[in-house]
C-alpha atoms as a PDB file:
ATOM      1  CA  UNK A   1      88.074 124.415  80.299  1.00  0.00           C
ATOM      2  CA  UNK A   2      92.114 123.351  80.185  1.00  0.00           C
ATOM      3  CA  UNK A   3      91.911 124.538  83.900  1.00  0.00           C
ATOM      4  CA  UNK A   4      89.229 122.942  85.423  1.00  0.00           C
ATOM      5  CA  UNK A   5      90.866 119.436  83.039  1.00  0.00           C
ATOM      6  CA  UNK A   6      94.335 120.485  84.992  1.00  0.00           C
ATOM      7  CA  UNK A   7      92.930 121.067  88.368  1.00  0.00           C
ATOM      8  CA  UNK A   8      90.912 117.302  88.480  1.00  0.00           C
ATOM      9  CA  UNK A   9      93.924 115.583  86.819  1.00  0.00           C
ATOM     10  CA  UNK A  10      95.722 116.933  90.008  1.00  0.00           C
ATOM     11  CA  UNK A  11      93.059 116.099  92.627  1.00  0.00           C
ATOM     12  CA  UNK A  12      93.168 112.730  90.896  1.00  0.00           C
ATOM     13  CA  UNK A  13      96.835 112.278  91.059  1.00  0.00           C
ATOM     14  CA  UNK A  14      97.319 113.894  94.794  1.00  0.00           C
ATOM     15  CA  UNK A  15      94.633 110.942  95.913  1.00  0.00           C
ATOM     16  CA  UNK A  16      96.835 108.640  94.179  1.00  0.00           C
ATOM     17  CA  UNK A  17     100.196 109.998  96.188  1.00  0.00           C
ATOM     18  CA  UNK A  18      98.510 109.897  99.400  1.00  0.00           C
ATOM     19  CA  UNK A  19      97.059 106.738  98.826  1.00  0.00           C
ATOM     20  CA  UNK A  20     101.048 105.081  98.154  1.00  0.00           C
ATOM     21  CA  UNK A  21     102.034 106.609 101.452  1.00  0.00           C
ATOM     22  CA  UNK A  22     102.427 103.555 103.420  1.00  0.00           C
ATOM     23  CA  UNK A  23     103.269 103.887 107.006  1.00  0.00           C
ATOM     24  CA  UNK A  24     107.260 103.417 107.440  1.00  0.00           C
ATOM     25  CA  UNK A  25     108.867 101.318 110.831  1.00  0.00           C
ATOM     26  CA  UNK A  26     111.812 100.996 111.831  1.00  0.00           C
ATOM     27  CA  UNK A  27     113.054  96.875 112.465  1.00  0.00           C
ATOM     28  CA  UNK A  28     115.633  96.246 114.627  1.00  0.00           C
ATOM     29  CA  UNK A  29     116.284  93.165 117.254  1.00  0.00           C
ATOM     30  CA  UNK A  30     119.504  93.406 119.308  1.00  0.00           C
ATOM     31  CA  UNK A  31     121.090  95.473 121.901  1.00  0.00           C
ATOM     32  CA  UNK A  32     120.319  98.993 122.551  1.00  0.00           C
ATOM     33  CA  UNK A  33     123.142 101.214 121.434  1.00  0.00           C
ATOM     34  CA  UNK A  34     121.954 104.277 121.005  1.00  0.00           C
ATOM     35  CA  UNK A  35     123.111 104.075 117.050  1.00  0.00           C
ATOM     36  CA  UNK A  36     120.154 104.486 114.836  1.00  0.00           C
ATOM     37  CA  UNK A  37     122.601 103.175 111.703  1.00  0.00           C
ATOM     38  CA  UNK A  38     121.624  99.676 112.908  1.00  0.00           C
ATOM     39  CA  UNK A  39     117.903 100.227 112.590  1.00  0.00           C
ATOM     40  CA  UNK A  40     116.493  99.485 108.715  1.00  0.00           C
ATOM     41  CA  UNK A  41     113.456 101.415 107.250  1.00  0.00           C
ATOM     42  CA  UNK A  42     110.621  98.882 106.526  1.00  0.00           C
ATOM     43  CA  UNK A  43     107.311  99.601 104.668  1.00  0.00           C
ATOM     44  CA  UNK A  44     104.421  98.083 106.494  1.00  0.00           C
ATOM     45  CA  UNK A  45     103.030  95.110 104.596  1.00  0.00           C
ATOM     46  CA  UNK A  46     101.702  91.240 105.148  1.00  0.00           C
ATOM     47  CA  UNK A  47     105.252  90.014 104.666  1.00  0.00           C
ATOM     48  CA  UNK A  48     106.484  92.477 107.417  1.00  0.00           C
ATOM     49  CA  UNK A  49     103.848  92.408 109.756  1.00  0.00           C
ATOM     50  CA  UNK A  50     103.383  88.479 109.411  1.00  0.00           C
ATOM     51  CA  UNK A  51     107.131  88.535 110.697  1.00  0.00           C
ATOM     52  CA  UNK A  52     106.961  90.634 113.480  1.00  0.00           C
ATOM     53  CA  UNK A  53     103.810  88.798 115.267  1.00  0.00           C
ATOM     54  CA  UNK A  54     105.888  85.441 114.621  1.00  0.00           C
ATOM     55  CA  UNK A  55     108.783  86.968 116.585  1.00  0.00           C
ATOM     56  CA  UNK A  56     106.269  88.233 119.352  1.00  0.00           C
ATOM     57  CA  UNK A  57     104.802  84.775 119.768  1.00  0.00           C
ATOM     58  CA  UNK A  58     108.132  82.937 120.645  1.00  0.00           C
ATOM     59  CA  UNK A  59     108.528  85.944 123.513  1.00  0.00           C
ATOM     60  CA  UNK A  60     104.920  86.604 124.706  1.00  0.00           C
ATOM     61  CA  UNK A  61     101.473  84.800 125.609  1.00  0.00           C
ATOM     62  CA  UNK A  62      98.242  84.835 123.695  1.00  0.00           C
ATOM     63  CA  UNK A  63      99.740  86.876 120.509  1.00  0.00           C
ATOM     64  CA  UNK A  64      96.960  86.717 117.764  1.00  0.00           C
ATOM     65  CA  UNK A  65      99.248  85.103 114.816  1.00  0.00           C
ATOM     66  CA  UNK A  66      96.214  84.689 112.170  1.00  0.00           C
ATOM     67  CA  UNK A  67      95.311  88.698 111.888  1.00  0.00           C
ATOM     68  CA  UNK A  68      95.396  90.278 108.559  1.00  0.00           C
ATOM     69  CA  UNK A  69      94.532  93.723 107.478  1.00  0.00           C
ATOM     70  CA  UNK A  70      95.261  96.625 105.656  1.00  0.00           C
ATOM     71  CA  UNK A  71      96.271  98.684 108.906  1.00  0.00           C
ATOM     72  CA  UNK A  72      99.238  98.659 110.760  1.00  0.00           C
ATOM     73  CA  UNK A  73     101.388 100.352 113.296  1.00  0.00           C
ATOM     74  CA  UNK A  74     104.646 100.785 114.457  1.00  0.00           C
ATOM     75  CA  UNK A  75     106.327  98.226 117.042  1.00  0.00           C
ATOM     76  CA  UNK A  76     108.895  99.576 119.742  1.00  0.00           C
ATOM     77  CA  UNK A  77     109.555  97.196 122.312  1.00  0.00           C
ATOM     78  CA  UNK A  78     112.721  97.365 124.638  1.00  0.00           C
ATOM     79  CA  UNK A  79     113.577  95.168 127.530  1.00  0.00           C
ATOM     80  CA  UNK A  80     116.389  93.768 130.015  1.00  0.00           C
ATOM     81  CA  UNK A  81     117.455  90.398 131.217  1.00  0.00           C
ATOM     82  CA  UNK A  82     116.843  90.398 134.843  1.00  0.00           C
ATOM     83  CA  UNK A  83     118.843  87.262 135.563  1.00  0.00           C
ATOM     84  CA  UNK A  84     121.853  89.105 134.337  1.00  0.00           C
ATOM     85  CA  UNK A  85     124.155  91.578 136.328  1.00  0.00           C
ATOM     86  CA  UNK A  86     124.253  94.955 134.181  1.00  0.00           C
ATOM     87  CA  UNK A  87     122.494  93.379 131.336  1.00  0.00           C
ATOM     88  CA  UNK A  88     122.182  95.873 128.483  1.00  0.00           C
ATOM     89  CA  UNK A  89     118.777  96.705 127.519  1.00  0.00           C
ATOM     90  CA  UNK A  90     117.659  94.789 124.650  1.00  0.00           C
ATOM     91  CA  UNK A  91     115.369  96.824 121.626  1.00  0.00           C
ATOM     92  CA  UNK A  92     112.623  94.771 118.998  1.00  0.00           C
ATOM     93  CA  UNK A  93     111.425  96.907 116.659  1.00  0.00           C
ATOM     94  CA  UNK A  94     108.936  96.309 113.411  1.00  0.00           C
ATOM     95  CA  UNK A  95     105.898  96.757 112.083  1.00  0.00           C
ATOM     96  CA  UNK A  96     102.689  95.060 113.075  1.00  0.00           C
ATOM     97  CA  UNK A  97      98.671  95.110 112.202  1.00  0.00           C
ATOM     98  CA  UNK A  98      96.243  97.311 114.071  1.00  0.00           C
ATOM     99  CA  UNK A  99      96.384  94.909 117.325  1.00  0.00           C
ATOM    100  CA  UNK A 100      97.466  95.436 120.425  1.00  0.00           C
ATOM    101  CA  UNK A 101     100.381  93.930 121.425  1.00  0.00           C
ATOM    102  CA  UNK A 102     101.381  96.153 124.411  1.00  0.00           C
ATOM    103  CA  UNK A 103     100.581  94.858 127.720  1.00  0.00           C
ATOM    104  CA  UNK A 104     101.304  91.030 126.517  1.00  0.00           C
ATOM    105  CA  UNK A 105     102.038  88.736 129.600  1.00  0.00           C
ATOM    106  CA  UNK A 106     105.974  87.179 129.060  1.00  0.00           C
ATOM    107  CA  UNK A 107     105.523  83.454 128.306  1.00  0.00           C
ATOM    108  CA  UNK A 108     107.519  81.439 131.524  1.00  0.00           C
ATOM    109  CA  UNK A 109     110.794  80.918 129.679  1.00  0.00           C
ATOM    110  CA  UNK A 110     111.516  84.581 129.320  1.00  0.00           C
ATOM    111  CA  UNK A 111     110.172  85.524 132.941  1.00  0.00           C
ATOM    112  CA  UNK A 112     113.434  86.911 133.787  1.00  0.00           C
ATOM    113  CA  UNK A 113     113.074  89.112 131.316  1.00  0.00           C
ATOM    114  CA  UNK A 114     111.557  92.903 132.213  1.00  0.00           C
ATOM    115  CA  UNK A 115     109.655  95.106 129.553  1.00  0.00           C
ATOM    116  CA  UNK A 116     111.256  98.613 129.486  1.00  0.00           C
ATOM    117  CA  UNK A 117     109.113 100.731 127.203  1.00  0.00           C
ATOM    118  CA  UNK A 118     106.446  99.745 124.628  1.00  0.00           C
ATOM    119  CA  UNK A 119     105.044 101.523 122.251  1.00  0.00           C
ATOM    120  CA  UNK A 120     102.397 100.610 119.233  1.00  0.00           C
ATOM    121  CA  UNK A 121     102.357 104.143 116.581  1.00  0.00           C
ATOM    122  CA  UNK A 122     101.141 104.872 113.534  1.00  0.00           C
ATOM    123  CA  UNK A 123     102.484 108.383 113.426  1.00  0.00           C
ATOM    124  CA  UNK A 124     105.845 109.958 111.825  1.00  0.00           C
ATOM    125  CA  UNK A 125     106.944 110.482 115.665  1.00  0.00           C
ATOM    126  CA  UNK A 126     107.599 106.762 116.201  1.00  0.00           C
ATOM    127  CA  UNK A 127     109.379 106.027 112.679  1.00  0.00           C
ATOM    128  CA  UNK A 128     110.781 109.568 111.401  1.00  0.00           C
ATOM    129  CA  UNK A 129     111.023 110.592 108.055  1.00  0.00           C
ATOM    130  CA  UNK A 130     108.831 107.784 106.709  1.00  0.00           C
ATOM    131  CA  UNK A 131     106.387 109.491 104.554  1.00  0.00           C
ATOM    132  CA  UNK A 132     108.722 112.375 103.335  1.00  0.00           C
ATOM    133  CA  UNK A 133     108.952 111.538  99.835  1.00  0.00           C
ATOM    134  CA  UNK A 134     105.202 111.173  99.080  1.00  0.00           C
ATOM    135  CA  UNK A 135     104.653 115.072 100.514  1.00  0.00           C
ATOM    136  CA  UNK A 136     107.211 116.109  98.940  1.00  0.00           C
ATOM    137  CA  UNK A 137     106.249 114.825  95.522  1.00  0.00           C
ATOM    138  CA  UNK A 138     102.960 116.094  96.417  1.00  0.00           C
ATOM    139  CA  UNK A 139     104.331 119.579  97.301  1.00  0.00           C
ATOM    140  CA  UNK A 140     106.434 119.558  93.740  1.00  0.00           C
ATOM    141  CA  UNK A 141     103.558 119.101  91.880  1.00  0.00           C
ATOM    142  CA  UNK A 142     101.499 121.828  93.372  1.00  0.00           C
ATOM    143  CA  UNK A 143     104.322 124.120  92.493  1.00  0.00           C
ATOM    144  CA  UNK A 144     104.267 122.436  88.849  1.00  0.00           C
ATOM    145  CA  UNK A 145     100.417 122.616  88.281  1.00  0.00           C
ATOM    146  CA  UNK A 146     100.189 126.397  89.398  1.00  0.00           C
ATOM    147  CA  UNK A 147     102.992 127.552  87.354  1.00  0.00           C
ATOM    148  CA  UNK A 148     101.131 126.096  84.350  1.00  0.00           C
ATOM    149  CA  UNK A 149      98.498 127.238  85.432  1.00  0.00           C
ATOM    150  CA  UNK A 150      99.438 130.812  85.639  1.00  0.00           C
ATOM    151  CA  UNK A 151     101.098 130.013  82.095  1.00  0.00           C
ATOM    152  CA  UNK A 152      98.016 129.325  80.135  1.00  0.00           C
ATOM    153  CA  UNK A 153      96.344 132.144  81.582  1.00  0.00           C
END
């Protein structure tokens, strides 16, 4: 009986883990360095993603500004000033909801301007090390359940 009490109470609790997991972005607007330390970890949320569609609609056309949502993904945008000799590319990073921002026509006063890379994610590969302390509370419990498990056996 204690097991089957211990083995829901961790199904229950591992739901509850997963379910705090909230994707992690990078946010970042400046030159392109190369040096990561610049870059800040954000948690996607309203606040965040509210932010980075306002800073999209002073650069680009047609940006949807009233989304909301519990979905989001990861924003990786970097570009260069053509109207400058040897301009340095330029990076915006953040978090945004589940809309596609990719592929957004320049409004006229940044025309000089040409998109590099972009990339909308909602995976670790695009914002590393986001989720690692959820699994690995997850993982630390496992070993904690099965040792008592083994105990009251």
């Amino acid at each position: 009986m204690f097991k089957k009490i211990l083995i829901a109470v961790f199904v229950i609790f591992a739901a509850y883990l997963i379910g705090l997991d909230a994707l992690k972005c990078y946010s970042y607007e400046g030159e392109y360095n190369g040096n990561m330390s610049n870059y800040v970890n954000i948690t996607c949320n309203d606040t965040n993603a509210a932010y980075t569609t306002t800073r999209l609609a002073n650069t680009f056309e047609n940006v949807i500004t009233n989304v909301t949502g519990n979905e989001f993904l990861c924003l990786s945008i970097a570009f260069k000033d053509g109207s400058i000799k040897n301009a340095t590319n330029m990076v915006y990073k953040g978090c945004t909801y589940n809309v596609k921002h990719c592929g957004l026509k320049l409004k006229e006063e940044s025309k000089n301007m040409t998109i590099q890379h972009c990339i909308q994610c909602n995976k670790d590969g695009c914002n590393p090390a986001g989720r690692s302390v959820a699994q690995l509370s997850c993982i630390g419990i496992s070993s904690f359940l099965v040792f008592l498990l083994k105990y009251f056996n």
